[in-house]
PDB file of N, CA and C in Angstrom:
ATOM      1  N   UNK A   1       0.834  -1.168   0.000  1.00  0.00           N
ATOM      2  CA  UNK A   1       0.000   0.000   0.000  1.00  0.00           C
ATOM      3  C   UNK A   1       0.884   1.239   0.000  1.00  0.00           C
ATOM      4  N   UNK A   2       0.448   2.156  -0.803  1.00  0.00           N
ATOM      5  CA  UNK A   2       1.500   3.392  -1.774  1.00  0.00           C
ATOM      6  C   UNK A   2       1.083   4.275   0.000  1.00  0.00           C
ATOM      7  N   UNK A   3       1.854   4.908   0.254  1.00  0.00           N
ATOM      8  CA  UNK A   3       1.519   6.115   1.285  1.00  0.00           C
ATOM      9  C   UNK A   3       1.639   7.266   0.869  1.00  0.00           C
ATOM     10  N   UNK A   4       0.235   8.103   0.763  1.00  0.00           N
ATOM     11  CA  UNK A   4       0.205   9.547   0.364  1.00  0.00           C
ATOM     12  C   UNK A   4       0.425  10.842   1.443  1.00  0.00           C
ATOM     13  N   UNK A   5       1.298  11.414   1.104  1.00  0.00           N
ATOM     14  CA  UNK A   5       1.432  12.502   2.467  1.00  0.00           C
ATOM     15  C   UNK A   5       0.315  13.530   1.670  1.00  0.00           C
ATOM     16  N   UNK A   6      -0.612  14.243   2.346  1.00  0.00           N
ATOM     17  CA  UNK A   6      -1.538  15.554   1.777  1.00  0.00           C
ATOM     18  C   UNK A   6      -0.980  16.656   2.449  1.00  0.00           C
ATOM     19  N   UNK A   7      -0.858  17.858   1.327  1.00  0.00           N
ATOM     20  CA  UNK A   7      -0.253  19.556   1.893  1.00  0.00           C
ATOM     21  C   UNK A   7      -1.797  19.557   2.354  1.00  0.00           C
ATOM     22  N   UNK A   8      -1.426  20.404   3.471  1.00  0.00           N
ATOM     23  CA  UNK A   8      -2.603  21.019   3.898  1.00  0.00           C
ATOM     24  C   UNK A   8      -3.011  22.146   3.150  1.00  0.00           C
ATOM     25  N   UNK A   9      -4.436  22.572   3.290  1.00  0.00           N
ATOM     26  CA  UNK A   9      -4.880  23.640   2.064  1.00  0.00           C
ATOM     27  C   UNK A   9      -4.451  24.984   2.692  1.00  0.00           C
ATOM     28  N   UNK A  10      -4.489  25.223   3.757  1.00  0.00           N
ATOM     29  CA  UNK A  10      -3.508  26.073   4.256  1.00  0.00           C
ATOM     30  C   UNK A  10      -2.033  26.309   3.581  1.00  0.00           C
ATOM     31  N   UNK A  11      -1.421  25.498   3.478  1.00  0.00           N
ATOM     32  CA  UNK A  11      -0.134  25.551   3.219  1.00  0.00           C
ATOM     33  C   UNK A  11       0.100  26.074   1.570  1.00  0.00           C
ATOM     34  N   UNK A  12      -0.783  25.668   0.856  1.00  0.00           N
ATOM     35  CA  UNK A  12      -0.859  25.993  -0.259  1.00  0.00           C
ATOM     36  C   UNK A  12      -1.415  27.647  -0.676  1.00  0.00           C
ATOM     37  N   UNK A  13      -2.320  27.957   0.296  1.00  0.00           N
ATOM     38  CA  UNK A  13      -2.743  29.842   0.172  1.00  0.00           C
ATOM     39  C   UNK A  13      -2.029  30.619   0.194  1.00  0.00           C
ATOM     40  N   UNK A  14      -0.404  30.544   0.669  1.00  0.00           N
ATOM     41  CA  UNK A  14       0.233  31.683   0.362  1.00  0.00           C
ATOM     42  C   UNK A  14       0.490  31.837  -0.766  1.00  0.00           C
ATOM     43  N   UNK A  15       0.964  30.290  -1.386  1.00  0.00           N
ATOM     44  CA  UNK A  15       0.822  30.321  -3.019  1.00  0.00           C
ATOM     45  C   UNK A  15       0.322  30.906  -3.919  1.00  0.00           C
ATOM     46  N   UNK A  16      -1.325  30.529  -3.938  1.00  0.00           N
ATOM     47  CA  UNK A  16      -2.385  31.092  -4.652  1.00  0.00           C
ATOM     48  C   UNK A  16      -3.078  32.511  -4.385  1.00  0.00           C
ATOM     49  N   UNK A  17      -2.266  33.086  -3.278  1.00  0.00           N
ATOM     50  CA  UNK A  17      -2.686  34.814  -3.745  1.00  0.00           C
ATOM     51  C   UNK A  17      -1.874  35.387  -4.007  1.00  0.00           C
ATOM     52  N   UNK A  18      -1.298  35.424  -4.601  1.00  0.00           N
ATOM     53  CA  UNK A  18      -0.476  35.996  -6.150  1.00  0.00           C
ATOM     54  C   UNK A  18      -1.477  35.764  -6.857  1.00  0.00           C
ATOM     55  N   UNK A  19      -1.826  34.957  -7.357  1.00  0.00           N
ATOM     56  CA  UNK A  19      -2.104  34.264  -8.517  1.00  0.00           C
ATOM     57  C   UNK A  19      -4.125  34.570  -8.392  1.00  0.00           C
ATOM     58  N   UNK A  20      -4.603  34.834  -7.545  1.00  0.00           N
ATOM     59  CA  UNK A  20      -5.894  35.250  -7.218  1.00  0.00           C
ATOM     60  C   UNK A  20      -5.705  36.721  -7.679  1.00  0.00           C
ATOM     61  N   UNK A  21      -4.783  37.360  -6.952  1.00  0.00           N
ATOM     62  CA  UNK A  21      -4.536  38.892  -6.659  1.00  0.00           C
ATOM     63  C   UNK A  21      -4.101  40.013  -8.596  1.00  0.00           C
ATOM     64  N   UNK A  22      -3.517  39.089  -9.052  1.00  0.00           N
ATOM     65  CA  UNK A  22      -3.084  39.367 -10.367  1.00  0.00           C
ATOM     66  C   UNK A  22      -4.630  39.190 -11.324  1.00  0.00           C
ATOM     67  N   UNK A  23      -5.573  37.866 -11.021  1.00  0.00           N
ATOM     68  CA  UNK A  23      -6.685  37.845 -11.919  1.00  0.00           C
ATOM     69  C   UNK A  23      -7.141  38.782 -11.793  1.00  0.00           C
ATOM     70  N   UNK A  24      -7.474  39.058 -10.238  1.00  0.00           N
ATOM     71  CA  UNK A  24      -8.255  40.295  -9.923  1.00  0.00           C
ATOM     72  C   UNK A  24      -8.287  41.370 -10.970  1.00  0.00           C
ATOM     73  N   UNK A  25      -6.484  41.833 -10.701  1.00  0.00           N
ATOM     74  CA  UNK A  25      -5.633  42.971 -11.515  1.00  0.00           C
ATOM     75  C   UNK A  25      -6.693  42.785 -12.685  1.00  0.00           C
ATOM     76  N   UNK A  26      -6.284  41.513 -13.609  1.00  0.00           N
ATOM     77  CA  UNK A  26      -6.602  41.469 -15.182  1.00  0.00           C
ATOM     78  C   UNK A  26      -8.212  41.859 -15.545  1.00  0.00           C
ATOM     79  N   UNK A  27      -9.261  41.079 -14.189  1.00  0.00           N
ATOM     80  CA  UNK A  27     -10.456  41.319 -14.615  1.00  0.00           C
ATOM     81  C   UNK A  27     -10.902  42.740 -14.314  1.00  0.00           C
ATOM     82  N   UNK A  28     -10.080  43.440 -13.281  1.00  0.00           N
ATOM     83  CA  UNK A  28     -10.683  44.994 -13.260  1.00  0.00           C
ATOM     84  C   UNK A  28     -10.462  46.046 -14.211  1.00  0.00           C
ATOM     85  N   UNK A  29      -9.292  45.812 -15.059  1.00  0.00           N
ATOM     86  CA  UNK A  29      -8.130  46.376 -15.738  1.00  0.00           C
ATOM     87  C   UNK A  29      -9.353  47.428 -16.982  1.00  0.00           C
ATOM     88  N   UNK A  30     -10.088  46.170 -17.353  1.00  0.00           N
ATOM     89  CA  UNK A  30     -11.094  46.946 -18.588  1.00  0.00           C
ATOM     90  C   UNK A  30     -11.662  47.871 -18.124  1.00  0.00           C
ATOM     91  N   UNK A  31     -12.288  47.668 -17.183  1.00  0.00           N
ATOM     92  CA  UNK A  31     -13.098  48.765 -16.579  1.00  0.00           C
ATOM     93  C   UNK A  31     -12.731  49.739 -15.913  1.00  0.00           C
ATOM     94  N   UNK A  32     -11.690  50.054 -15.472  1.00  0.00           N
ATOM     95  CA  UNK A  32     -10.991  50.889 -14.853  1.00  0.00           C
ATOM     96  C   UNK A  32      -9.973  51.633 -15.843  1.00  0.00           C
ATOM     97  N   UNK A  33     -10.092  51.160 -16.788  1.00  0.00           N
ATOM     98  CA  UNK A  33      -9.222  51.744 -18.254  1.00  0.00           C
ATOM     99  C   UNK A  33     -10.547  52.621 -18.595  1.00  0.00           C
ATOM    100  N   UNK A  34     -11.449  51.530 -18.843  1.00  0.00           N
ATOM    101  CA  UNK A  34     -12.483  52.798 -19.593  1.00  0.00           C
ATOM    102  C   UNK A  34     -13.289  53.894 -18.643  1.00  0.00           C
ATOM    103  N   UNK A  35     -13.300  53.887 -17.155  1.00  0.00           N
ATOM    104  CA  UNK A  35     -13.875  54.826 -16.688  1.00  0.00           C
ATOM    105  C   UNK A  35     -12.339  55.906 -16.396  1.00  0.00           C
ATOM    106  N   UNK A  36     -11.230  55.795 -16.661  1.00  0.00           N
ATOM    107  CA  UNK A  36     -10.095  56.711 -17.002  1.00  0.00           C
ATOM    108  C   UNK A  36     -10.634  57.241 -18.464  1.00  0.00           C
ATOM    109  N   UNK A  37     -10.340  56.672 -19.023  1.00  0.00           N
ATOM    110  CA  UNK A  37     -10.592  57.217 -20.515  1.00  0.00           C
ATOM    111  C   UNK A  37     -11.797  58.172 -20.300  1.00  0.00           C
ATOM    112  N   UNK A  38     -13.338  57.519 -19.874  1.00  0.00           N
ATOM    113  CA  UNK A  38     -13.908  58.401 -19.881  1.00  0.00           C
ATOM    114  C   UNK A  38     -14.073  60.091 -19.193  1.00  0.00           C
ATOM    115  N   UNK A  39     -13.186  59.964 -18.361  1.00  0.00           N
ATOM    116  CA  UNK A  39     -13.057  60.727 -17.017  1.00  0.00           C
ATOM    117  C   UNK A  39     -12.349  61.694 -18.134  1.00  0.00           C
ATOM    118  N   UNK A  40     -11.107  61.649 -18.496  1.00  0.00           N
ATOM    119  CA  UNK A  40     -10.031  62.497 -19.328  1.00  0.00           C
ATOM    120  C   UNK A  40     -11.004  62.748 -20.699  1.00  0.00           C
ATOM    121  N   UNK A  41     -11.593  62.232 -21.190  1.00  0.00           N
ATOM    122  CA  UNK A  41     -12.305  62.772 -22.741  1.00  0.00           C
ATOM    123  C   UNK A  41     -13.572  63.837 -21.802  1.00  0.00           C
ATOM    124  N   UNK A  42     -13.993  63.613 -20.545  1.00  0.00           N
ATOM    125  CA  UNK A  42     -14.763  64.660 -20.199  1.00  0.00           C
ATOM    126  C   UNK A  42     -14.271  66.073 -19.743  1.00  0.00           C
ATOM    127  N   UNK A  43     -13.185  65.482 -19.230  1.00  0.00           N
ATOM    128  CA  UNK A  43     -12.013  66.790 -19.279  1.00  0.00           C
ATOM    129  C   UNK A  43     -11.535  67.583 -19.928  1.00  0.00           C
ATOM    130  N   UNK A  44     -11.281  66.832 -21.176  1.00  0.00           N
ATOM    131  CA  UNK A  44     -10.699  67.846 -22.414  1.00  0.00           C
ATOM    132  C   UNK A  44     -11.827  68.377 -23.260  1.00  0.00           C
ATOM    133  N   UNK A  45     -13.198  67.869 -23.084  1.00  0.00           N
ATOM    134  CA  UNK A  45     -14.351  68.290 -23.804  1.00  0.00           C
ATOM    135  C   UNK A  45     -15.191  69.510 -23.161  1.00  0.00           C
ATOM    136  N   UNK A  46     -14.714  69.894 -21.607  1.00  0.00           N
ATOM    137  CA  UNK A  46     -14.914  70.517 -20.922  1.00  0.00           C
ATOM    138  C   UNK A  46     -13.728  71.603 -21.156  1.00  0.00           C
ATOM    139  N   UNK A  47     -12.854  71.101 -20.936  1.00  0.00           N
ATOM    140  CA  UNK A  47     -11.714  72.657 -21.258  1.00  0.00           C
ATOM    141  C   UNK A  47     -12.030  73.011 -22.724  1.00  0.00           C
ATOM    142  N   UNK A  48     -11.731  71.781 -24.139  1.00  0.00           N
ATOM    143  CA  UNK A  48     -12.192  72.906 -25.239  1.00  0.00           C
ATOM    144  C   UNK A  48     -13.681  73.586 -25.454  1.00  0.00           C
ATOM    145  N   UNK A  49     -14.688  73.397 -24.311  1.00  0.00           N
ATOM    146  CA  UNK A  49     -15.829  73.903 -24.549  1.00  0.00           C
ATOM    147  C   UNK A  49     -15.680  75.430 -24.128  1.00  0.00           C
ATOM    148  N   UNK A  50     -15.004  75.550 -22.959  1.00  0.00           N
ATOM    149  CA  UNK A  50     -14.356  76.535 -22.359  1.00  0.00           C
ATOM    150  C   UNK A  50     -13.313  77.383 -23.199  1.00  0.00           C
ATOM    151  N   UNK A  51     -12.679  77.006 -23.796  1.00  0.00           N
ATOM    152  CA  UNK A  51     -11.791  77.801 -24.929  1.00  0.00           C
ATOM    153  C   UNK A  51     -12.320  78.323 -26.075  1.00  0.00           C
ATOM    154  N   UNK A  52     -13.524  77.687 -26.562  1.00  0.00           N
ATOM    155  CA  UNK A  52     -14.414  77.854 -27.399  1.00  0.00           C
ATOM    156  C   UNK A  52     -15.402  79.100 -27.284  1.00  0.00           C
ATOM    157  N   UNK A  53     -15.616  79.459 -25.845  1.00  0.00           N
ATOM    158  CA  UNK A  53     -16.536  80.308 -25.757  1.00  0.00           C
ATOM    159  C   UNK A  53     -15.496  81.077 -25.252  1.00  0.00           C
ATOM    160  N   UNK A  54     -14.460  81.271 -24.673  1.00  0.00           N
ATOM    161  CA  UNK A  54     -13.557  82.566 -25.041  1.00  0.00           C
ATOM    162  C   UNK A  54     -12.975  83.004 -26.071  1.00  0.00           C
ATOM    163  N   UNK A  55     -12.843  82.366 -26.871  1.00  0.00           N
ATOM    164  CA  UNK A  55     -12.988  82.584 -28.575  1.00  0.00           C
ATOM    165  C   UNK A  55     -14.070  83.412 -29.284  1.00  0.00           C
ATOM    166  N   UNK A  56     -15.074  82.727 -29.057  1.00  0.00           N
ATOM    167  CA  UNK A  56     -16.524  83.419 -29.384  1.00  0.00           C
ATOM    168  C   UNK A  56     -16.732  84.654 -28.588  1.00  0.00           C
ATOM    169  N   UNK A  57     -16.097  84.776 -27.428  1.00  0.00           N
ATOM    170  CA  UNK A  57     -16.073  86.101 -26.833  1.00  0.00           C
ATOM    171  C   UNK A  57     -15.474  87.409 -27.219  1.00  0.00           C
ATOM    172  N   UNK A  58     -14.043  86.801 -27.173  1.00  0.00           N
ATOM    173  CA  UNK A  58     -13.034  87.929 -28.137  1.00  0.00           C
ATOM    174  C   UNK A  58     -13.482  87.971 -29.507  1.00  0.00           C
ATOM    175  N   UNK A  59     -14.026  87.308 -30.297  1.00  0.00           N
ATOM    176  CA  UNK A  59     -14.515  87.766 -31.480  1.00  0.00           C
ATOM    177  C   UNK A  59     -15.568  88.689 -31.409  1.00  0.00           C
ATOM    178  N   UNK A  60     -16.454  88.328 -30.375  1.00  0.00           N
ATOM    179  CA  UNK A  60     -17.452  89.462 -30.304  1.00  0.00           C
ATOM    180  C   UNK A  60     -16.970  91.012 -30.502  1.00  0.00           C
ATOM    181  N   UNK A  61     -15.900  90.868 -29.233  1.00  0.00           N
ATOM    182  CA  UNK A  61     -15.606  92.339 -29.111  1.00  0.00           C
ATOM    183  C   UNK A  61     -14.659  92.134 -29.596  1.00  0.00           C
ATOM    184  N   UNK A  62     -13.925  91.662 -30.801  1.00  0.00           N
ATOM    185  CA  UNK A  62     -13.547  92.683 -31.688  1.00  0.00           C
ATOM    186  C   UNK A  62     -14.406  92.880 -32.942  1.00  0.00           C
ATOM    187  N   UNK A  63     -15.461  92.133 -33.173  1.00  0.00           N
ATOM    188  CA  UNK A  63     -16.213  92.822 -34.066  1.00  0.00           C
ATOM    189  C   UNK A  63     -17.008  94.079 -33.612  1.00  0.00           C
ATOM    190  N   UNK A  64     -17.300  94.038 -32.109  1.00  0.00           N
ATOM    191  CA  UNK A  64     -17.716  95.786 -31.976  1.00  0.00           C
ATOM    192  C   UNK A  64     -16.563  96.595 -31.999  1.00  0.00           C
ATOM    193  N   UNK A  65     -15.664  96.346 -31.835  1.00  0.00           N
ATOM    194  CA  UNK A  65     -14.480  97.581 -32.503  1.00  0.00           C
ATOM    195  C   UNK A  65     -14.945  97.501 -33.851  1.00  0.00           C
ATOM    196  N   UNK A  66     -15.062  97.076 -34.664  1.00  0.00           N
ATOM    197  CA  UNK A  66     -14.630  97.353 -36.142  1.00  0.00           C
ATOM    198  C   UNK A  66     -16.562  97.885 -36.328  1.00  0.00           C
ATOM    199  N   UNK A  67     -17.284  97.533 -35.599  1.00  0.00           N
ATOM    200  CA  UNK A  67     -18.589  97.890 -35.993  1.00  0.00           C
ATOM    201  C   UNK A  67     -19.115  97.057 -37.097  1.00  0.00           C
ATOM    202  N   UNK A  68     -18.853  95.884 -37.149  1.00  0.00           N
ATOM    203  CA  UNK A  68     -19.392  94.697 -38.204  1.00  0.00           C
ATOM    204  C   UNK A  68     -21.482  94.640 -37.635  1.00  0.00           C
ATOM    205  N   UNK A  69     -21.635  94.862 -39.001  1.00  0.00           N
ATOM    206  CA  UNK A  69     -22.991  95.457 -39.216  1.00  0.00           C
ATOM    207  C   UNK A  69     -24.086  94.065 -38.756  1.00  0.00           C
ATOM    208  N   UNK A  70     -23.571  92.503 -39.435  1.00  0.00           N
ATOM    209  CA  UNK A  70     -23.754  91.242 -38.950  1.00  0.00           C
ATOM    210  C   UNK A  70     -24.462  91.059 -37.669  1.00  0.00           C
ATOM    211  N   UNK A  71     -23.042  91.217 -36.950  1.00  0.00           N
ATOM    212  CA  UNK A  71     -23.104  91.147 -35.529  1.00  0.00           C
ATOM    213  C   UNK A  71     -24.014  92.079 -34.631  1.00  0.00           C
ATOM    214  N   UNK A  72     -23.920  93.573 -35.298  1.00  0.00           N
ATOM    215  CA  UNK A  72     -24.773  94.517 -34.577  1.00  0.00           C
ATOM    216  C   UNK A  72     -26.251  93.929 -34.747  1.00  0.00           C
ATOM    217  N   UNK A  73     -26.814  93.363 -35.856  1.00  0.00           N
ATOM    218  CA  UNK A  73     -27.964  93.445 -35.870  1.00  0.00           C
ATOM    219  C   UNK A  73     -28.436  91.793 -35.543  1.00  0.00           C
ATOM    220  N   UNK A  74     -27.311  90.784 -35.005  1.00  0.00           N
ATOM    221  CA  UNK A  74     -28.196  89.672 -34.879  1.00  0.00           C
ATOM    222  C   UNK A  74     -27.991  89.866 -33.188  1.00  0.00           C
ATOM    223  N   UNK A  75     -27.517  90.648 -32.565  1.00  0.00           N
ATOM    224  CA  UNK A  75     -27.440  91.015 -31.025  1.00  0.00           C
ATOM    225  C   UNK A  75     -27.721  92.416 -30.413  1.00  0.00           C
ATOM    226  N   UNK A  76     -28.955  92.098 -29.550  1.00  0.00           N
ATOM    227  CA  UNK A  76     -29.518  92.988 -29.201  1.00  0.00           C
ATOM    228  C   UNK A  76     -28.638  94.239 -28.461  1.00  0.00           C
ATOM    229  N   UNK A  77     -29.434  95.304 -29.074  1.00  0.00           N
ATOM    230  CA  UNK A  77     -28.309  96.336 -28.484  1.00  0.00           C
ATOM    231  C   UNK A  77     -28.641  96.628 -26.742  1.00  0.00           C
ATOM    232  N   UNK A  78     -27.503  97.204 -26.058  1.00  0.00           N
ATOM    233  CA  UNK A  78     -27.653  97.377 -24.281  1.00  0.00           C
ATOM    234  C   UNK A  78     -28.444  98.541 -24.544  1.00  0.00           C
ATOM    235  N   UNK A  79     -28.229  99.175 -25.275  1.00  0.00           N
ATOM    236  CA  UNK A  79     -29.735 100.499 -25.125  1.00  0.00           C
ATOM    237  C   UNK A  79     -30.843 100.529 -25.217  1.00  0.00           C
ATOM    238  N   UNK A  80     -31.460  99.767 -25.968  1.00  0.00           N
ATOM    239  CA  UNK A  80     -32.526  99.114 -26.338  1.00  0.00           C
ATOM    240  C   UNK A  80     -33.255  98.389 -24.770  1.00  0.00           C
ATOM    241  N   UNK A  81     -32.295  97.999 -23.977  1.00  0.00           N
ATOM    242  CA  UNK A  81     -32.435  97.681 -22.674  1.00  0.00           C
ATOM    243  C   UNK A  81     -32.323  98.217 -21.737  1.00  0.00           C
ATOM    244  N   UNK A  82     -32.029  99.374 -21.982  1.00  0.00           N
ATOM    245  CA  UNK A  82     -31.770 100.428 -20.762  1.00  0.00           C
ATOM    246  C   UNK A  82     -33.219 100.940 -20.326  1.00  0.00           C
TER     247      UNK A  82
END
């Protein structure tokens, strides 16, 4: 009769968390990639929205320097409101 010695399952767990701890890593990895990604594309869609309308700003006023006739008449004048 063959004699089997058994590791205890204890003995074997320091082993297997590495190896638990890394799947983890792999199965969170997607999702935590794409809520980064999304986080940074809301960021930069937020700053160029923001650059965009200071753009549209300084154009304003420099088309009231030059008195562009366009602009005067598709925006209401402040006197008109006074």
């Amino acid at each position: 009769m063959a004699h089997r010695t058994a590791l205890p399952a204890l003995a074997l767990a320091p082993l297997t968390q590495p190896v638990a701890r890394l799947a983890q890593v792999v199965v969170r990895w997607p999702v935590e990639s794409q809520q980064r990604a999304r986080r940074n594309a809301l960021i930069a869609s937020t700053a160029l929205a923001q650059r965009r309308a200071e753009l549209d700003e300084v154009e304003e006023f420099l088309a009231s320097l030059g008195r562009n006739p366009a602009l005067e008449d598709a925006a209401p004048s402040r006197a008109a409101h006074a």
